[in-house]
N, C-alpha and C. Protein backbone atom coordinates (compact mmCIF):
# COMPACT_ATOMS: atom_id res chain seq x y z
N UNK A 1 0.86 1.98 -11.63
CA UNK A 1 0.32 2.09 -10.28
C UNK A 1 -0.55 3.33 -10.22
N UNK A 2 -1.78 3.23 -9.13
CA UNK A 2 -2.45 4.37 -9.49
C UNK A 2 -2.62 4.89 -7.43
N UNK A 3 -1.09 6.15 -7.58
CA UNK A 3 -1.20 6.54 -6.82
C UNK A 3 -1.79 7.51 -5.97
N UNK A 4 -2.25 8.01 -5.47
CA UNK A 4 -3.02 9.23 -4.69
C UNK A 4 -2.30 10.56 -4.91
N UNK A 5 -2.89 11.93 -5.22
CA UNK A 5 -2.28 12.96 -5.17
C UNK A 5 -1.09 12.67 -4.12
N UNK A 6 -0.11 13.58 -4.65
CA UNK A 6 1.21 13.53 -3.49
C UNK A 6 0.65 14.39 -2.64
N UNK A 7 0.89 14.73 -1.54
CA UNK A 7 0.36 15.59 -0.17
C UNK A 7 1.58 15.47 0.93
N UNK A 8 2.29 16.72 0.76
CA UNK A 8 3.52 17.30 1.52
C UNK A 8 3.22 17.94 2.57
N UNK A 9 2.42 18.76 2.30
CA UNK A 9 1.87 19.56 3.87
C UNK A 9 0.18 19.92 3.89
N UNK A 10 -0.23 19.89 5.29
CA UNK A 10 -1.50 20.25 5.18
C UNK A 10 -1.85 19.83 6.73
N UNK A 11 -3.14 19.84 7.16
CA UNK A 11 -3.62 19.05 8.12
C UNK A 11 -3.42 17.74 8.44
N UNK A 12 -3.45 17.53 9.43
CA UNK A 12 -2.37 15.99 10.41
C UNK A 12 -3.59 15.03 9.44
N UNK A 13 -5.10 14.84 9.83
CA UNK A 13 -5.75 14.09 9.29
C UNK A 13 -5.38 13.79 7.45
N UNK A 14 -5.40 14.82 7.42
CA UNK A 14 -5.33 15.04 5.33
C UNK A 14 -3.64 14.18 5.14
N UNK A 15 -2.82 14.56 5.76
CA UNK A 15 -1.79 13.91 5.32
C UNK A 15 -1.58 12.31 5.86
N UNK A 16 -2.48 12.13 7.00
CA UNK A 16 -2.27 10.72 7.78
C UNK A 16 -3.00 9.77 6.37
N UNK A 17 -4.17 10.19 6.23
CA UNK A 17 -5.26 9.73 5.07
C UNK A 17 -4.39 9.38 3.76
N UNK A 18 -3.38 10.30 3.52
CA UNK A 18 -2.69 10.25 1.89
C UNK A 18 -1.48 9.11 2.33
N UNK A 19 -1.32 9.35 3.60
CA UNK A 19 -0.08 8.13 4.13
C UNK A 19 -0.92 6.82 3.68
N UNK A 20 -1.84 6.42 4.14
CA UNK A 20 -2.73 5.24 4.23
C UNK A 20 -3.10 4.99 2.54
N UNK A 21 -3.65 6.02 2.04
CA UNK A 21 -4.09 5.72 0.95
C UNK A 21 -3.05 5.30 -0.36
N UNK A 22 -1.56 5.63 0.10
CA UNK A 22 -0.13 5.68 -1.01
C UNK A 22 -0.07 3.97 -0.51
N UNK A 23 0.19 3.49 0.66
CA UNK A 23 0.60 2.27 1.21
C UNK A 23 -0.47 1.41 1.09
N UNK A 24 -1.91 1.44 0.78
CA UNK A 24 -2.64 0.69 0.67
C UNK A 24 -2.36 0.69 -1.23
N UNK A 25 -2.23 1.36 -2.01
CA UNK A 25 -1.77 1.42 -3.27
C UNK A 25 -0.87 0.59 -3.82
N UNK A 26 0.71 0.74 -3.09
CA UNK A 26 1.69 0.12 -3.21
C UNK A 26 1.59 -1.49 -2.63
N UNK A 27 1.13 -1.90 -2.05
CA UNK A 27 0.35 -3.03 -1.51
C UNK A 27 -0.12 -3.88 -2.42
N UNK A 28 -1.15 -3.24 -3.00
CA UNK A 28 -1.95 -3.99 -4.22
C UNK A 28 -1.23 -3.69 -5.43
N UNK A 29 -0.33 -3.21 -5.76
CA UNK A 29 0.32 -3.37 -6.94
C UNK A 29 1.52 -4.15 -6.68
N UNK A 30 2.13 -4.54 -5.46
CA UNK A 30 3.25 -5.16 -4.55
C UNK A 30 2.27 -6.94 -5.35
N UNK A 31 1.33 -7.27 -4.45
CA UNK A 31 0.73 -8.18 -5.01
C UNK A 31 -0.27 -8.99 -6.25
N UNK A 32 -0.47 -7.38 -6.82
CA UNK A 32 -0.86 -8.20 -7.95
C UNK A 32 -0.52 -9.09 -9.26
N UNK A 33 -1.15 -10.11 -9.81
CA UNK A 33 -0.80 -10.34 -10.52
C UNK A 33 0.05 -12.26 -9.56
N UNK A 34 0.19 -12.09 -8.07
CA UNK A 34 0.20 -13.58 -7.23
C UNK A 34 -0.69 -14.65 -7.77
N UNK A 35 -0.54 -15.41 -7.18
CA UNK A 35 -1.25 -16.70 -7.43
C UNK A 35 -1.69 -16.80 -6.06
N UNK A 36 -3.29 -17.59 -5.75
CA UNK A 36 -3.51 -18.14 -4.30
C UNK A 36 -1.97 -18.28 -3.61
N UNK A 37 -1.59 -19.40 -3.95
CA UNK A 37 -0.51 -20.36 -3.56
C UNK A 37 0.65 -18.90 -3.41
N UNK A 38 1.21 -18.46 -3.74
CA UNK A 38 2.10 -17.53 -3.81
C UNK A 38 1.60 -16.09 -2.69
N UNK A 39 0.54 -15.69 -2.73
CA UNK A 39 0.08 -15.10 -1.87
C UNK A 39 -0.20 -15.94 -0.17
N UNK A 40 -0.16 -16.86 -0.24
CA UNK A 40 -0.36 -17.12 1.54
C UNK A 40 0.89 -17.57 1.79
N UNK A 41 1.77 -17.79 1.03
CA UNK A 41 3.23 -18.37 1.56
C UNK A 41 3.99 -17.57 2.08
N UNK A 42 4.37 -17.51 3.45
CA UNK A 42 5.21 -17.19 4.33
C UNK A 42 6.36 -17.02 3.96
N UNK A 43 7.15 -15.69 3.78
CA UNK A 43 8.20 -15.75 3.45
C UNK A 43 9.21 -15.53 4.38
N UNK A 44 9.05 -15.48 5.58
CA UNK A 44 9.39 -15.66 7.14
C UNK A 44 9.25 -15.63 8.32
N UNK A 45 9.67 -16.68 9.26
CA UNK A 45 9.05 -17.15 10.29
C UNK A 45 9.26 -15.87 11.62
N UNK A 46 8.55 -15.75 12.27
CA UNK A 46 8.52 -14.54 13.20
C UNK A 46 9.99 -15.09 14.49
C-alpha cells in the first residue's frame, strides 16, 4: 500500500488533507485487484 506521510500534529487543514489522503489510499488498495461484477455488488441493503 502506498500510504501518505503519517501526520500527528500540525495545522487543522494539513492534517484534515493527510486524513483524506490515508482513506482515499486504503480504499483503493481495499478494492483492488475486484472484478466489475464484484465491485458493484451490494453487500448490504440500507
Amino acid at each position: 500500500m502506498n500510504n501518505p506521510t503519517r501526520i500527528t500534529s500540525g495545522p487543522e487543514r494539513q492534517i484534515l488533507e493527510y486524513m483524506l489522503d490515508h482513506a482515499r489510499a486504503e480504499l483503493i488498495d481495499t478494492v483492488r485487484g475486484l472484478s466489475e461484477t464484484e465491485a458493484r455488488r451490494v453487500s448490504s441493503r440500507p
